[in-house]
PDB file of N, CA and C in Angstrom:
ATOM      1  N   UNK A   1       8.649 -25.667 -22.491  1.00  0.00           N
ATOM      2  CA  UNK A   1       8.677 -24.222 -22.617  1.00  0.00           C
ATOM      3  C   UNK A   1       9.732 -23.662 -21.661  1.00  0.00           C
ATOM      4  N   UNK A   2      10.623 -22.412 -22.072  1.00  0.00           N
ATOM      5  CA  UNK A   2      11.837 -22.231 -21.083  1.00  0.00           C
ATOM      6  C   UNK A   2      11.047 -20.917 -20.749  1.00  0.00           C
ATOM      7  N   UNK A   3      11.418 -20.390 -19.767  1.00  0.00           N
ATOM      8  CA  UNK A   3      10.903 -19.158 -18.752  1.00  0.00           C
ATOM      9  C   UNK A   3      11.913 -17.921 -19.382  1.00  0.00           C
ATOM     10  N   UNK A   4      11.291 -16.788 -19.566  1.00  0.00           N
ATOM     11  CA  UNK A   4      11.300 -15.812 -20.366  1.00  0.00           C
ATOM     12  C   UNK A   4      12.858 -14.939 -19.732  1.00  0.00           C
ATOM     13  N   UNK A   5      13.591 -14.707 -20.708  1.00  0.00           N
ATOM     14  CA  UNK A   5      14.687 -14.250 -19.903  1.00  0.00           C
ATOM     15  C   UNK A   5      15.201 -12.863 -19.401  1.00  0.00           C
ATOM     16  N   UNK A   6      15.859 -12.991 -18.863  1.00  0.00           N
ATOM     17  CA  UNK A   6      15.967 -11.596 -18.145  1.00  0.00           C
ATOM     18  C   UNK A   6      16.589 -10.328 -19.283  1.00  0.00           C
ATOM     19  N   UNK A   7      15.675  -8.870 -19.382  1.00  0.00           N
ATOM     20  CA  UNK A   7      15.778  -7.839 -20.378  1.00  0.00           C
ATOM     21  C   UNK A   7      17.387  -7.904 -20.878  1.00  0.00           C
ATOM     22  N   UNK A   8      17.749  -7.915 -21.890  1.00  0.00           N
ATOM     23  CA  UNK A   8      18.917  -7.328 -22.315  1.00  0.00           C
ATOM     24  C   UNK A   8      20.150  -6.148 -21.176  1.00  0.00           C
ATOM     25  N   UNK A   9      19.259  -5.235 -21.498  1.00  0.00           N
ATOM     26  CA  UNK A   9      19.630  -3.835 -20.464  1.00  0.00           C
ATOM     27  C   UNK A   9      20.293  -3.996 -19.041  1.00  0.00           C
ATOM     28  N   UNK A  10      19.021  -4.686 -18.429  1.00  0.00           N
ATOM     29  CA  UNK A  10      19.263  -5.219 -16.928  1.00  0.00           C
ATOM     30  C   UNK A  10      20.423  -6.780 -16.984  1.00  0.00           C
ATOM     31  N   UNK A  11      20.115  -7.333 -17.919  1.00  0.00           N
ATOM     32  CA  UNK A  11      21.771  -8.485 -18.297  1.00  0.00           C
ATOM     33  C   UNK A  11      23.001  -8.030 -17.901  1.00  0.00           C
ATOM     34  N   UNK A  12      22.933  -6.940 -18.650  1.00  0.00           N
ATOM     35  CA  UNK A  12      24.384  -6.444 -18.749  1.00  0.00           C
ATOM     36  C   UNK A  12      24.519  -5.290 -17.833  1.00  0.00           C
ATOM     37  N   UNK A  13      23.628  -5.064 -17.205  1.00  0.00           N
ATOM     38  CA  UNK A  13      23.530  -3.760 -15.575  1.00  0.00           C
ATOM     39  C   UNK A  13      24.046  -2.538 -16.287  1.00  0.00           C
ATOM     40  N   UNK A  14      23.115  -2.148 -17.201  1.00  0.00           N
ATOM     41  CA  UNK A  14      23.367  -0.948 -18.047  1.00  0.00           C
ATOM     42  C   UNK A  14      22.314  -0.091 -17.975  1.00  0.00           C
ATOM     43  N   UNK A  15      21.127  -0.828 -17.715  1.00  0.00           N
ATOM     44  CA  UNK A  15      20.175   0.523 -17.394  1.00  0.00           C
ATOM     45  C   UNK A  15      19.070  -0.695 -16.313  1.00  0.00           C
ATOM     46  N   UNK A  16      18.211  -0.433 -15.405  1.00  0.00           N
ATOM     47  CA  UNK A  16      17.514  -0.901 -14.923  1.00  0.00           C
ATOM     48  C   UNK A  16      16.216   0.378 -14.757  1.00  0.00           C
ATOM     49  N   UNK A  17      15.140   0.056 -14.539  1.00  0.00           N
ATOM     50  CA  UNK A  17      13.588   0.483 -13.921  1.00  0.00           C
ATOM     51  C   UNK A  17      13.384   0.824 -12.810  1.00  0.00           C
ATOM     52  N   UNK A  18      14.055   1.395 -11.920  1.00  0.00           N
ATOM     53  CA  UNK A  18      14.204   1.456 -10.457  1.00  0.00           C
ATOM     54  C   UNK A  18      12.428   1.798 -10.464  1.00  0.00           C
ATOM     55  N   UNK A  19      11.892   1.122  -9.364  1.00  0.00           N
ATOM     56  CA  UNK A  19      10.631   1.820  -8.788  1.00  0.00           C
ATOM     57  C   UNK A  19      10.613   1.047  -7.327  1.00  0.00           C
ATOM     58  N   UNK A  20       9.383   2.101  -6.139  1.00  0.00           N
ATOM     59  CA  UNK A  20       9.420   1.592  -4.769  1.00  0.00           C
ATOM     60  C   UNK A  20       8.692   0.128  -5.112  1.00  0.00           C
ATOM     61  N   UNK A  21       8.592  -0.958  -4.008  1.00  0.00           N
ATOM     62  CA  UNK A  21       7.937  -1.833  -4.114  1.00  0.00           C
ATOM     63  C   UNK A  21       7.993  -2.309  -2.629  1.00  0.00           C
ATOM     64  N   UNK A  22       6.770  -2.881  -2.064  1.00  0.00           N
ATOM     65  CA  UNK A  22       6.713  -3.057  -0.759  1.00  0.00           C
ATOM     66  C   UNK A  22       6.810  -4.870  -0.565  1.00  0.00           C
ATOM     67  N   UNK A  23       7.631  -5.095   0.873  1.00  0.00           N
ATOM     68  CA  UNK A  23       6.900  -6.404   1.534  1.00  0.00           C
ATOM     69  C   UNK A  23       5.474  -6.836   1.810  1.00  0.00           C
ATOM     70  N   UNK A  24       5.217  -7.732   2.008  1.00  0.00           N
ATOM     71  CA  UNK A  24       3.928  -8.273   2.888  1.00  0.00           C
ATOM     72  C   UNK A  24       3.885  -7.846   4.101  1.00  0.00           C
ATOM     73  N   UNK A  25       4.963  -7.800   4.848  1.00  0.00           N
ATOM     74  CA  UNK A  25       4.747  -6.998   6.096  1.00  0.00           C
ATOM     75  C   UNK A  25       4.971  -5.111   6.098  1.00  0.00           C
ATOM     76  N   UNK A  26       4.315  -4.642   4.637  1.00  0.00           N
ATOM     77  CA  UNK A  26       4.637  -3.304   4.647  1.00  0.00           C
ATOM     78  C   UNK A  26       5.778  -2.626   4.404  1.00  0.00           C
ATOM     79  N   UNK A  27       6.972  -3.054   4.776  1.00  0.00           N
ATOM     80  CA  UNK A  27       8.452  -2.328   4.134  1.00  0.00           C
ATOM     81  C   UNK A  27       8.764  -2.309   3.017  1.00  0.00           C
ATOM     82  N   UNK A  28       9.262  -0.989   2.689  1.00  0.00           N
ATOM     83  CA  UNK A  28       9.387  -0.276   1.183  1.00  0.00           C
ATOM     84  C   UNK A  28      10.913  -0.897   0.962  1.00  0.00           C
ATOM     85  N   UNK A  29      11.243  -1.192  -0.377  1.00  0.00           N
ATOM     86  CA  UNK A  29      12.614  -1.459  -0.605  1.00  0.00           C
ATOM     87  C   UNK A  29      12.098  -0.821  -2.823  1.00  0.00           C
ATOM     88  N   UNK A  30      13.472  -1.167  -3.237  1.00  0.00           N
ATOM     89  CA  UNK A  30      13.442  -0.435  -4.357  1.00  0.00           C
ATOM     90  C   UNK A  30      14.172  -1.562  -5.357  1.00  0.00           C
ATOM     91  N   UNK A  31      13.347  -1.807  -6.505  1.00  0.00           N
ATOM     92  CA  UNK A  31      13.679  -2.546  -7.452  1.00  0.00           C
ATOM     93  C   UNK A  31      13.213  -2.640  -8.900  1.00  0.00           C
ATOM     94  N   UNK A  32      13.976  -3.572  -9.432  1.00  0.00           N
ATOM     95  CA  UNK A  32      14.246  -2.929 -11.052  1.00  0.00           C
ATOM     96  C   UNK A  32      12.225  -3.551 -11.209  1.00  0.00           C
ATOM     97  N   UNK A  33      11.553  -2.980 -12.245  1.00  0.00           N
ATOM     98  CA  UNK A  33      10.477  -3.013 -12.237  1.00  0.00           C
ATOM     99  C   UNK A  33      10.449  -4.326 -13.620  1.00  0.00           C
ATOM    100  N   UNK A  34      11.788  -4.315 -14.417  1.00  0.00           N
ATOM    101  CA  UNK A  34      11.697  -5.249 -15.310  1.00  0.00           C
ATOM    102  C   UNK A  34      12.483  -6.453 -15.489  1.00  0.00           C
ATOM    103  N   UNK A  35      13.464  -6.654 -14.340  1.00  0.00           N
ATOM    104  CA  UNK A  35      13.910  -8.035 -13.818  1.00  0.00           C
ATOM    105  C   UNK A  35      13.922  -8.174 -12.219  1.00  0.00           C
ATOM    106  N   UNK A  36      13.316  -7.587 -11.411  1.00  0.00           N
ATOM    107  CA  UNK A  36      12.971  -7.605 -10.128  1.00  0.00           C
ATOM    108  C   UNK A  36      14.567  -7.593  -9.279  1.00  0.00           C
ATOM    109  N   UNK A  37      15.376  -7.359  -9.766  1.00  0.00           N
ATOM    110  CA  UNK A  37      16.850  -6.708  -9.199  1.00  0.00           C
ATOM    111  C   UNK A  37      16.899  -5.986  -7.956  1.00  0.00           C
ATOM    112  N   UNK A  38      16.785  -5.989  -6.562  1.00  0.00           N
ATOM    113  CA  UNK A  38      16.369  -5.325  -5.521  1.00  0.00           C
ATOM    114  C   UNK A  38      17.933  -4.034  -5.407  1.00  0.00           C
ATOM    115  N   UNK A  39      17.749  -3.024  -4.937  1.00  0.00           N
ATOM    116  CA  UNK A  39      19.036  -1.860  -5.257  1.00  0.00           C
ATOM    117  C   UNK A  39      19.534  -1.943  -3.726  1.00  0.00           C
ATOM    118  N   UNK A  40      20.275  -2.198  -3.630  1.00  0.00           N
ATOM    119  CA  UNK A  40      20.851  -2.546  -1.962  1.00  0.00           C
ATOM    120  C   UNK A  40      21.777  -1.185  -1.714  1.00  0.00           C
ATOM    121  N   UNK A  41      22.371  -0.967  -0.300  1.00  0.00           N
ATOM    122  CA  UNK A  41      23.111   0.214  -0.140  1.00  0.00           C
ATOM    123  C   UNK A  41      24.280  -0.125  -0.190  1.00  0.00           C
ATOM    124  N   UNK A  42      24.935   0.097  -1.466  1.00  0.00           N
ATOM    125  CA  UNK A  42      25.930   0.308  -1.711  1.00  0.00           C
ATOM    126  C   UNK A  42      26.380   1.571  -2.052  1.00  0.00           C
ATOM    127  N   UNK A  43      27.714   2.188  -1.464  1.00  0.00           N
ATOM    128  CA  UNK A  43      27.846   3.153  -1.893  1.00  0.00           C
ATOM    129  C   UNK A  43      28.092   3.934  -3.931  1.00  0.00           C
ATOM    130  N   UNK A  44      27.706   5.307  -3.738  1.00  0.00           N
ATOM    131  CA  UNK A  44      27.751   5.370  -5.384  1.00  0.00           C
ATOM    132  C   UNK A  44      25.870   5.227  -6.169  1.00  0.00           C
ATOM    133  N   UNK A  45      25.547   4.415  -5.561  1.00  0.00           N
ATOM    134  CA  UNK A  45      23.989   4.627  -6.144  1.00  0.00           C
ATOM    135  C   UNK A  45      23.392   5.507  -5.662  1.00  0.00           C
ATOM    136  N   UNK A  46      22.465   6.106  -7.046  1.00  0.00           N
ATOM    137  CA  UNK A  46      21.354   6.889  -6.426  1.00  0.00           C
ATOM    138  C   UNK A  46      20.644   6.761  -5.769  1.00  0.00           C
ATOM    139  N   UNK A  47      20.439   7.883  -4.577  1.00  0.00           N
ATOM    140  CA  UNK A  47      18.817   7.233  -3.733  1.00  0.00           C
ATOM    141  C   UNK A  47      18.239   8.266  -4.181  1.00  0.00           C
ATOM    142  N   UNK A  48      16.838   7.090  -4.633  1.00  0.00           N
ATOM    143  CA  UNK A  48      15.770   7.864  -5.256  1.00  0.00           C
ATOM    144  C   UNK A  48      14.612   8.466  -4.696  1.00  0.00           C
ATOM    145  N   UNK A  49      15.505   8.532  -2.962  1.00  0.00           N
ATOM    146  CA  UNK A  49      14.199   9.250  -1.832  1.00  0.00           C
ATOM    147  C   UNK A  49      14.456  10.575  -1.645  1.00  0.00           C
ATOM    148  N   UNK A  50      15.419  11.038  -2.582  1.00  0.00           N
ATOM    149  CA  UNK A  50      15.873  12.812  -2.387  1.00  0.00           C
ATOM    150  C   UNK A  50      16.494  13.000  -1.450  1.00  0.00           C
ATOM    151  N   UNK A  51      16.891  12.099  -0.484  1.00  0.00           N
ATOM    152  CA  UNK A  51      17.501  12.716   0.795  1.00  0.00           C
ATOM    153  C   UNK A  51      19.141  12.052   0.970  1.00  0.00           C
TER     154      UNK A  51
END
């Protein structure tokens, strides 16, 4: 059996699921909710903390 592959969308970095998601030790970081893609600070992306 091969392991299920990563969405179309998020393949080709055309749309991703952004949502918060935490560590085990509590720290918030932000990632795609449907290929687990973590959103790093790069400039040009949205931050989705309003500030």
């Amino acid at each position: 059996m091969t392991a299920p592959s990563k969405p179309v969308l998020c393949r080709i970095n055309l749309r991703h699921a952004w949502e918060w998601a935490h560590t085990p030790d509590g720290d918030r970081f932000i990632r795609c909710r449907r290929c687990h893609k973590e959103k790093g600070d790069r400039p040009g992306w949205r931050d989705l903390t309003g500030g």
